[in-house]
Protein backbone atom coordinates (compact mmCIF):
# COMPACT_ATOMS: atom_id res chain seq x y z
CA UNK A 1 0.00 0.00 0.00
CA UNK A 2 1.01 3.79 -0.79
CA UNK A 3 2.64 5.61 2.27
CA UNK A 4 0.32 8.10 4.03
CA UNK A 5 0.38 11.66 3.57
CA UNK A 6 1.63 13.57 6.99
CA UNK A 7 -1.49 16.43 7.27
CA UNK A 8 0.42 18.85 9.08
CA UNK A 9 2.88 19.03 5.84
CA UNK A 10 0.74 17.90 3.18
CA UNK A 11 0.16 21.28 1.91
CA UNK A 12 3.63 22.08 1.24
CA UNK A 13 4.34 18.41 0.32
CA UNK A 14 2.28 17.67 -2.56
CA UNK A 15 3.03 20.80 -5.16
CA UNK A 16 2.30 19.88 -8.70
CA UNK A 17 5.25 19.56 -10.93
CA UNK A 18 4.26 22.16 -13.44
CA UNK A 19 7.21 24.73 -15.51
CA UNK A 20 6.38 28.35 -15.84
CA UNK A 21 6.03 29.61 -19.24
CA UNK A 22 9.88 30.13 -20.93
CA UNK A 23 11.11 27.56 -19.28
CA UNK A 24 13.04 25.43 -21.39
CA UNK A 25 11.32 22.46 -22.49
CA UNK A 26 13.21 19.14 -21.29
CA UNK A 27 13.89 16.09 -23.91
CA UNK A 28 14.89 13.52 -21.59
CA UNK A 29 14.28 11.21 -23.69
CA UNK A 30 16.59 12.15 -26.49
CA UNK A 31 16.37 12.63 -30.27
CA UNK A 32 14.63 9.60 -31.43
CA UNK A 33 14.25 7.56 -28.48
CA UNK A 34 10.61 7.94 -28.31
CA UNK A 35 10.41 6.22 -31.62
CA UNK A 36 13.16 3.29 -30.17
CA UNK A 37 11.44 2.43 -27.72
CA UNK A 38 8.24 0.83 -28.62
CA UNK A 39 10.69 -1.35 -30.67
CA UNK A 40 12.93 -2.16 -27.63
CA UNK A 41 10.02 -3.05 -25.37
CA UNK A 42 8.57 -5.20 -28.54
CA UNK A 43 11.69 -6.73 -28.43
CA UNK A 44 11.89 -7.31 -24.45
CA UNK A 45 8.29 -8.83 -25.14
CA UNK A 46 9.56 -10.98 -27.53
CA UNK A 47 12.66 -11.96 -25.56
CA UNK A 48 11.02 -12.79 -22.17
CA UNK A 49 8.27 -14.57 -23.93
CA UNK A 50 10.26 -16.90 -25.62
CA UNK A 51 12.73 -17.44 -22.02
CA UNK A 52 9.51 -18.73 -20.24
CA UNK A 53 7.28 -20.22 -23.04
CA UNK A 54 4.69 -17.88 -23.05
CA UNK A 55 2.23 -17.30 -25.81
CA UNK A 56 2.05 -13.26 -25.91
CA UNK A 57 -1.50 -13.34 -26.74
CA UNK A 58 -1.71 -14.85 -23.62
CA UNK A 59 -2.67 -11.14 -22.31
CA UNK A 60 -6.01 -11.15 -23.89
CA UNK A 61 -7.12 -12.88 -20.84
CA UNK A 62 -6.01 -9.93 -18.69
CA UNK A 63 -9.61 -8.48 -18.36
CA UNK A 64 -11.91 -11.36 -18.87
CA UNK A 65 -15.26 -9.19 -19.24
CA UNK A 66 -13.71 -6.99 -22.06
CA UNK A 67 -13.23 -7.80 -25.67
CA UNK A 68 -9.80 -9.31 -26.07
CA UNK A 69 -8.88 -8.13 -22.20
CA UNK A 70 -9.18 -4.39 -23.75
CA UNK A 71 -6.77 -2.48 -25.26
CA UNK A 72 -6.31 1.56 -24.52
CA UNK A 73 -8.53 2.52 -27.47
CA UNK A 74 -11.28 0.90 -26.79
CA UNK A 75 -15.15 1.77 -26.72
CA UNK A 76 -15.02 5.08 -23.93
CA UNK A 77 -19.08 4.58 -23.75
CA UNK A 78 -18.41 1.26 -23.57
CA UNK A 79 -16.28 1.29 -20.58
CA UNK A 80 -18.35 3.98 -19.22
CA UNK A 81 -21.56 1.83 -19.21
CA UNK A 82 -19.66 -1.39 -18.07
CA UNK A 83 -18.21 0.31 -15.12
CA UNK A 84 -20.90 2.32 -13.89
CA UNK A 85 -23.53 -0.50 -13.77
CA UNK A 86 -24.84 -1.39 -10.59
CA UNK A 87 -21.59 0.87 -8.95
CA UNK A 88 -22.87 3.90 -7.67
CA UNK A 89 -19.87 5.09 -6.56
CA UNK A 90 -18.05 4.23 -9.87
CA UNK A 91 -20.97 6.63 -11.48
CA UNK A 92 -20.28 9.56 -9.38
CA UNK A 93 -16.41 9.64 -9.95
CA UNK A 94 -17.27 9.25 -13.83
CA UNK A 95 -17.80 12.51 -16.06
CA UNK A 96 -21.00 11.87 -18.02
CA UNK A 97 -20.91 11.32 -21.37
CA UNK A 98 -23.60 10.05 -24.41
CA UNK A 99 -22.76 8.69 -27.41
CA UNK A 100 -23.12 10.54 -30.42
CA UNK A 101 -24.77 8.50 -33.16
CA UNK A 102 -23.69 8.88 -36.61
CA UNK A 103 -26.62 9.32 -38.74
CA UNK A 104 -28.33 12.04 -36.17
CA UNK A 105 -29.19 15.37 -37.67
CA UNK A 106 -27.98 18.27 -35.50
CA UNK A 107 -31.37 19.06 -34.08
CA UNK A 108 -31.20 15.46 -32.81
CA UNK A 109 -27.65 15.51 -31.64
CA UNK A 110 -29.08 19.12 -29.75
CA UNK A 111 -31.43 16.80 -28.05
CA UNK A 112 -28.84 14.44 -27.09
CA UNK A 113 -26.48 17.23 -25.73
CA UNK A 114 -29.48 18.46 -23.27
CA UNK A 115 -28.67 16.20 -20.93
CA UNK A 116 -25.05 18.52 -19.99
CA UNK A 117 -25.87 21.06 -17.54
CA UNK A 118 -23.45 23.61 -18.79
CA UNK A 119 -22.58 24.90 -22.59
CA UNK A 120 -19.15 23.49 -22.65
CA UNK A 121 -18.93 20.58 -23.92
CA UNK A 122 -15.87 17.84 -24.71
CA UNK A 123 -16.76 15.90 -27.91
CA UNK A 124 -14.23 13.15 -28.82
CA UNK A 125 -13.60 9.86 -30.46
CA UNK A 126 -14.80 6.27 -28.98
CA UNK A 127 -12.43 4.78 -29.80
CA UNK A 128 -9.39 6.85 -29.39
CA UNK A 129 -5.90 7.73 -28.07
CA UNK A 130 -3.39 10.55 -27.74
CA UNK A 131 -6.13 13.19 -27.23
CA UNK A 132 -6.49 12.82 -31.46
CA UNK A 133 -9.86 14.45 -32.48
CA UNK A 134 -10.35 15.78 -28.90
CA UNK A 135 -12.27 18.92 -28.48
CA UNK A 136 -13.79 21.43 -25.76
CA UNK A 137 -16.71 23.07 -27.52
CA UNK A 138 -18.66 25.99 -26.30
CA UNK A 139 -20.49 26.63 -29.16
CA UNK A 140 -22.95 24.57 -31.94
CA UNK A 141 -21.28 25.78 -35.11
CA UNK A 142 -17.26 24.54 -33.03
CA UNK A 143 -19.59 21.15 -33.06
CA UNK A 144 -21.23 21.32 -36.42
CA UNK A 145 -17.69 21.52 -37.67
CA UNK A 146 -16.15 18.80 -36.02
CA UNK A 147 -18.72 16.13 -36.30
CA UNK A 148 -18.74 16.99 -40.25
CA UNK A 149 -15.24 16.03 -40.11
CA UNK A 150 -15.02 13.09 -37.89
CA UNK A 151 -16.64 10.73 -40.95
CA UNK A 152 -16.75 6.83 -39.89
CA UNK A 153 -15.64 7.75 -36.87
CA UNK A 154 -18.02 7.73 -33.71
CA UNK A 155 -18.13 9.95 -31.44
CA UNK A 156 -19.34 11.06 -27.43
CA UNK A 157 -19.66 13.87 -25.96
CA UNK A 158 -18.55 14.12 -22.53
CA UNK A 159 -19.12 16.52 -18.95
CA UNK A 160 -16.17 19.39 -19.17
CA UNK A 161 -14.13 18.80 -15.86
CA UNK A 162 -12.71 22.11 -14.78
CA UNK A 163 -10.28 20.31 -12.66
CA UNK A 164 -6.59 21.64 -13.04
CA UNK A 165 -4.57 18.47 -12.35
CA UNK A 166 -4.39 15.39 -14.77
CA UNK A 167 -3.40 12.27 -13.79
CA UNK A 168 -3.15 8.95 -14.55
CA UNK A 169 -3.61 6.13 -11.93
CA UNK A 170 -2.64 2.79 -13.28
CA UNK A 171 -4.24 0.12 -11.09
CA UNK A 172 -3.73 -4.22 -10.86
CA UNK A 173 -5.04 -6.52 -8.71
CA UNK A 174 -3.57 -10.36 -9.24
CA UNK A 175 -6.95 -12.71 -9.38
CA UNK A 176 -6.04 -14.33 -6.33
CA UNK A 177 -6.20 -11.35 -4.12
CA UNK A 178 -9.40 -9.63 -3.51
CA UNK A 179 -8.19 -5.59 -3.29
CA UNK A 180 -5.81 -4.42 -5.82
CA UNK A 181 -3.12 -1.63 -5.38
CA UNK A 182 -1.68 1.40 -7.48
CA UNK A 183 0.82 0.48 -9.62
CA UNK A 184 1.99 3.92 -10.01
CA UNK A 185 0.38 7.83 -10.54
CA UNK A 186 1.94 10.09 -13.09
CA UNK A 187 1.22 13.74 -13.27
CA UNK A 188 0.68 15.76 -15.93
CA UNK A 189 2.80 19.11 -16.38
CA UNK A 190 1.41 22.04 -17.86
CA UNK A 191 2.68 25.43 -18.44
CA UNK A 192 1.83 28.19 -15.68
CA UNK A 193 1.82 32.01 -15.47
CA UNK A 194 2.35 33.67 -12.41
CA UNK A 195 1.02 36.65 -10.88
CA UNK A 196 2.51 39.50 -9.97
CA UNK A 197 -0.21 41.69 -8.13
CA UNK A 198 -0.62 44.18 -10.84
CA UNK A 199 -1.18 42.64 -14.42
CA UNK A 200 -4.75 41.04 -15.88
CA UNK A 201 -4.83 37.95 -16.76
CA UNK A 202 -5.09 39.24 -20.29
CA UNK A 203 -1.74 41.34 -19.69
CA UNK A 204 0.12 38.18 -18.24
CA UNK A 205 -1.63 36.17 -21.63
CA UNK A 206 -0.55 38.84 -24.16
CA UNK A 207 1.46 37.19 -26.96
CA UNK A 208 0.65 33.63 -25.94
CA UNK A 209 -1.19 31.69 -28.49
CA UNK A 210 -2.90 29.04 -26.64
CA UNK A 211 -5.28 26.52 -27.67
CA UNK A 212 -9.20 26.46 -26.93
CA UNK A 213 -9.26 24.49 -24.17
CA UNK A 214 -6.58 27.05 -22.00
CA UNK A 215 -8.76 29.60 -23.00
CA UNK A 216 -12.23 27.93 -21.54
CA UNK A 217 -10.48 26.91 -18.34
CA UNK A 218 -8.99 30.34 -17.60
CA UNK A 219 -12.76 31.55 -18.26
CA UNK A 220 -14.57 29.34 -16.60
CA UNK A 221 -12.02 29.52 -13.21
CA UNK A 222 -11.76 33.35 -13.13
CA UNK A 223 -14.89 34.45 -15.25
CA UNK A 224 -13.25 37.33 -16.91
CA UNK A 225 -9.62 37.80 -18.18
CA UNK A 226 -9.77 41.08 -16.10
CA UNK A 227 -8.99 39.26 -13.39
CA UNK A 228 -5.37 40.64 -11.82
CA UNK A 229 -3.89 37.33 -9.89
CA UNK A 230 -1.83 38.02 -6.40
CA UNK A 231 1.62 38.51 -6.08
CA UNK A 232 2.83 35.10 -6.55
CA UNK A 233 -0.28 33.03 -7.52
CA UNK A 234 0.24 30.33 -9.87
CA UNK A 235 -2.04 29.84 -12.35
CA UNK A 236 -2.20 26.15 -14.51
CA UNK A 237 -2.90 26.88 -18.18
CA UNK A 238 -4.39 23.11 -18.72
CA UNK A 239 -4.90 22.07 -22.17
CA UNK A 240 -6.17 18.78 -23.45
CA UNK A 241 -3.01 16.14 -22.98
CA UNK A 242 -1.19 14.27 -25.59
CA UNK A 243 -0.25 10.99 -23.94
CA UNK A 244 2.52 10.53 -26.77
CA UNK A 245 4.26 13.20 -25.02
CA UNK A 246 5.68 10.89 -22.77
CA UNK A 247 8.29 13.94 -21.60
CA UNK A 248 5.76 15.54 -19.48
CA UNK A 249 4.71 13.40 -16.98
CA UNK A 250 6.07 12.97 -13.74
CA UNK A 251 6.17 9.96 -11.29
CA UNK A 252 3.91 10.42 -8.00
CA UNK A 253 4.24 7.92 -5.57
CA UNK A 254 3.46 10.54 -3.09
CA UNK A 255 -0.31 10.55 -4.26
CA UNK A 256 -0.22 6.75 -3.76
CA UNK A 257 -2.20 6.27 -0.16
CA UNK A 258 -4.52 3.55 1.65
CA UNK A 259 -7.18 6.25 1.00
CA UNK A 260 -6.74 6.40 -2.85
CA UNK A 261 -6.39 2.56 -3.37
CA UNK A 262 -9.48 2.27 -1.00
CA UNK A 263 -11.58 4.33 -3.42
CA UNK A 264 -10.30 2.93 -6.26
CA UNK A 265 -10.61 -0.60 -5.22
CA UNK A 266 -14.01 0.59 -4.98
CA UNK A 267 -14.59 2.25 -8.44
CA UNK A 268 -13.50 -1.41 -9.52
CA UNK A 269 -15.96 -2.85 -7.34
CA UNK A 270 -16.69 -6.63 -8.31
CA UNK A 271 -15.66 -6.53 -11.90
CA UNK A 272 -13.34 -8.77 -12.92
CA UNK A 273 -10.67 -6.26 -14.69
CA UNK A 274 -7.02 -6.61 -13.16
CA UNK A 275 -4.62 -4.12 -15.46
CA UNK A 276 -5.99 -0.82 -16.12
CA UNK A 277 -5.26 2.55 -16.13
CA UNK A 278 -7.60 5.64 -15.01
CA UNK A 279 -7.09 8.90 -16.42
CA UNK A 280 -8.56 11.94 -14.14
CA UNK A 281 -9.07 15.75 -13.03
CA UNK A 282 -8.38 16.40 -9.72
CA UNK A 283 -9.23 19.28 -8.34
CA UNK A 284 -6.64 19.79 -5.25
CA UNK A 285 -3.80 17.44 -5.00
CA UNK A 286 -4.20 17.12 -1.21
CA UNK A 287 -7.86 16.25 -1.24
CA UNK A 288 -6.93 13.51 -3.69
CA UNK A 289 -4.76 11.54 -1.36
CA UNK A 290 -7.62 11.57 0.75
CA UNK A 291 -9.93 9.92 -1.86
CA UNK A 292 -11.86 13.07 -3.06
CA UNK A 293 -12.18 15.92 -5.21
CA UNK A 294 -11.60 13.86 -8.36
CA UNK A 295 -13.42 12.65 -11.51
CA UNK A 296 -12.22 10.02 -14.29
CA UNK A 297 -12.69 11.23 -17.70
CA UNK A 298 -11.78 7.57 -19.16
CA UNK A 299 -10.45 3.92 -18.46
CA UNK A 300 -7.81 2.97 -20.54
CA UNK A 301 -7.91 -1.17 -20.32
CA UNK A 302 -5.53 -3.88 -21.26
CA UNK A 303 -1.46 -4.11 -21.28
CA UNK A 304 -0.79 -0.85 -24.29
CA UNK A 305 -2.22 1.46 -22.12
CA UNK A 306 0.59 3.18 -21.66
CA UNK A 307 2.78 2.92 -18.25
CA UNK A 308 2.78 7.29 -17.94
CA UNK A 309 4.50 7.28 -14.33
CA UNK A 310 7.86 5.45 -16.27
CA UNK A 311 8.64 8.16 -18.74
CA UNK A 312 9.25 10.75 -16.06
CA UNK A 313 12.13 13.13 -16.78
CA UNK A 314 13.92 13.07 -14.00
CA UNK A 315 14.78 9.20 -14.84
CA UNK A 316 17.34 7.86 -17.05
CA UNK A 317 15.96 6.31 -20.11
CA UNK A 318 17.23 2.97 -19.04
CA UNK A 319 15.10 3.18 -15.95
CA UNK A 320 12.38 4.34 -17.77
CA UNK A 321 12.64 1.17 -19.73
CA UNK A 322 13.52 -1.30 -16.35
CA UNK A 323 10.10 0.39 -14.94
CA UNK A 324 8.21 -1.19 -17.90
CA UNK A 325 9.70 -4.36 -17.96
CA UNK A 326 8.56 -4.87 -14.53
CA UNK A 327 4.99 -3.66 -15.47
CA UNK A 328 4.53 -6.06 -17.95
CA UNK A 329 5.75 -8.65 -15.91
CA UNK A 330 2.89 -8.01 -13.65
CA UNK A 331 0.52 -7.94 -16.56
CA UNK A 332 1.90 -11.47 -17.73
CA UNK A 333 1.36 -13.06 -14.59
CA UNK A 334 -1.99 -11.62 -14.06
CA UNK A 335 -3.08 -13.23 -17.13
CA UNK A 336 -1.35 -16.69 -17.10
CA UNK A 337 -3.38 -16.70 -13.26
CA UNK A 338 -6.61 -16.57 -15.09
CA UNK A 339 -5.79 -20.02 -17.02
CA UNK A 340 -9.66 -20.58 -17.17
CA UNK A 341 -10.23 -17.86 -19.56
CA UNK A 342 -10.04 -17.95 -23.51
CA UNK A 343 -7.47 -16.59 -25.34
CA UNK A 344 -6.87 -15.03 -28.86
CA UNK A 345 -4.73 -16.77 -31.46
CA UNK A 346 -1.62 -14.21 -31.63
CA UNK A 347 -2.06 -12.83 -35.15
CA UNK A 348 -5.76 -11.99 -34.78
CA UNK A 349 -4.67 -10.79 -30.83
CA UNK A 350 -1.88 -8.18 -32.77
CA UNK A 351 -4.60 -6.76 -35.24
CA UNK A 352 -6.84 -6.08 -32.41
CA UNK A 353 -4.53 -4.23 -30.53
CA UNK A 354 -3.39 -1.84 -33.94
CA UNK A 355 -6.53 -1.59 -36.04
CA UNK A 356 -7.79 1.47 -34.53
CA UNK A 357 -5.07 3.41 -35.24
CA UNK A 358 -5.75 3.20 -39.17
CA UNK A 359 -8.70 5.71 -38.69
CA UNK A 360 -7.37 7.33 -35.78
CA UNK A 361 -4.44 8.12 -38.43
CA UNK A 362 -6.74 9.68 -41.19
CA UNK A 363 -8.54 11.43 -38.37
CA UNK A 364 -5.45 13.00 -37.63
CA UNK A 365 -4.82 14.62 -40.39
CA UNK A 366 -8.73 15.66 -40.89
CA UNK A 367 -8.36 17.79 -37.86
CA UNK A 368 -4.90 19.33 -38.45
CA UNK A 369 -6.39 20.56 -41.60
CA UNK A 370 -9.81 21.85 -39.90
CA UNK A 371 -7.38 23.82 -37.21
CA UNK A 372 -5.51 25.03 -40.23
CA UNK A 373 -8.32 26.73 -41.95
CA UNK A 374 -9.83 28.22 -38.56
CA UNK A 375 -6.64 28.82 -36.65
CA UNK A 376 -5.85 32.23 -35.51
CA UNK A 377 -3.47 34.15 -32.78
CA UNK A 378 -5.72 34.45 -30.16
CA UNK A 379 -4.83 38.16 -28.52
CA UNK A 380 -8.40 37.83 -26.51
């Protein structure tokens, strides 16, 4: 279990690992490593695999109620319905979202949209990963032109979280053992401004372009750019994340307490998943460790979610890589536990686990060239 946090120094013990702006950006991982090392942990797979005759479809099995034991881009309403049935808590941690049919007029898709209390609005891709095609929308014609553009892809539309800290929680529990722990918490880094007592929020912003969803955080926190911070107050400018940018997330074990693997040993409740990871907003770091003040936006299932705590930048890339190995290690022996469950054949197993990215791909490139046409400097 995680260590406890010490309340009387909590508040100057957990401080989120965010750069102000100018900072220089760190590449810990070097020029082209990010690229190397899918095919070096490929090749650990492939290596340790052979060294204890295992099958590597063999992790299908991992989450025996999900297609093929999930994978990290699968169905997001999906997962949202499987986990919130008959788990009330797991439905009040979860942002709401509906699914966004494809053949719906916009009047219809109106309808469908009722059911958010406020105007902002996240619309993104079922099946998806990276943040690709992810969007906060405050207005129908933002919507009207991403759903024209989205094509064969489906779609939800999810709660906006206002929540300035992302992380991700990866959780396991071996099949034998009836609570699972934290395998490790990475936080997300985003730029800051700070304050100093005497410039708007539009001064401090002036010459910054930043993207849409900065804009509608620093909006809906302070309610007008007006708004002079204190001497000293840090601000988070938090956009949507990129989980390819492996660079900016930093290891947490400091998050990891009895209170948080309580409630999330909860959220899991009696389903029978074992390897997963949780992405989330929290809305105070402190009140996190304590089990609150948090909601997930998705569940990222199966072994390619990706291990986020290892790619911290204050590690050297061969820990980075050691940290993985172990992971998967964990993952294999989860599944060769649950020797009672099907498994894919391994060629069939390998397509299941790629053949979203074909669309995401084309996607992609959809949206880069809808941001092109629409992009401009914003100056407020």
């Amino acid at each position: 279990m995680g260590k406890e946090v010490d309340e009387r120094n909590s508040k100057n013990t957990i401080d989120p690992t965010n750069t102000t702006l100018g900072d220089k950006k760190i590449k810990i991982l070097g020029i082209g490593f990010r690229e190397l090392k899918f095919f070096i942990i490929i090749f650990w797979m492939i290596g340790y695999c052979i060294r204890h005759w295992i099958n590597p479809a063999v992790l299908s099995r991992i989450n025996p109620p999900l297609p093929s034991g999930g994978k990290s881009q699968s169905s997001k309403k999906y997962n949202y319905d499987y986990f919130t049935k008959d788990n009330i808590i797991t439905k009040s941690y979860y942002a709401k979202c509906v699914a966004i049919p494809k053949e719906a007029n916009f009047s219809e898709i109106k309808k469908i949209l009722s059911i958010f209390d406020k105007n902002i609005i996240v619309l993104k891709p079922d099946k998806g990963a990276r943040s690709i095609g992810v969007k906060v929308t405050t207005t129908d014609d933002e919507r009207i032109q991403l759903l024209n553009v989205r094509k064969n892809n489906e779609y939800i539309a999810q709660e906006y979280i206002p929540y300035q800290h992302e992380l991700g929680v990866y959780y396991y529990r071996y099949p034998n053992q009836n609570q699972g722990n934290i395998l490790g918490i990475a936080e997300k880094k985003f730029d800051m401004i700070i304050g100093n007592g005497k410039s708007s929020l539009k001064q401090l912003l002036k010459n910054i372009t930043i993207t849409k969803a900065i804009q509608t955080q620093l909006l809906y926190s302070y309610k007008t750019l007006k708004y002079i911070p204190h001497n000293g107050e840090k601000i988070l400018l938090a956009n949507t994340v990129d989980h390819s940018d492996d660079g900016d997330y930093y290891n947490r074990p400091d998050l990891i307490t009895p209170d948080v693997e309580k409630i999330f040993n909860k959220i899991i409740g009696n389903k029978e998943i074992y390897f997963c990871r949780f992405d989330i907003r929290a809305k105070d770091l402190y009140e996190f460790t304590k089990g609150k003040e948090f909601k997930i936006l998705e569940i990222n299932t199966g072994p390619n979610a990706v291990f986020l705590h290892a790619f911290d930048p204050r590690y050297t890339k061969r820990k980075q890589l050691q940290i993985c190995f172990n992971e998967y290690k964990k993952a294999f022996k989860i599944a060769q536990m649950l020797k009672n469950t099907p498994r894919r054949k391994l060629i069939p197993y390998i397509w299941f686990t790629i053949e979203d990215e074909i669309p995401l791909f084309f996607l992609r490139h959809r949206i880069e060239k809808l941001e092109k046409n629409t992009r401009t400097k914003n100056k407020f």
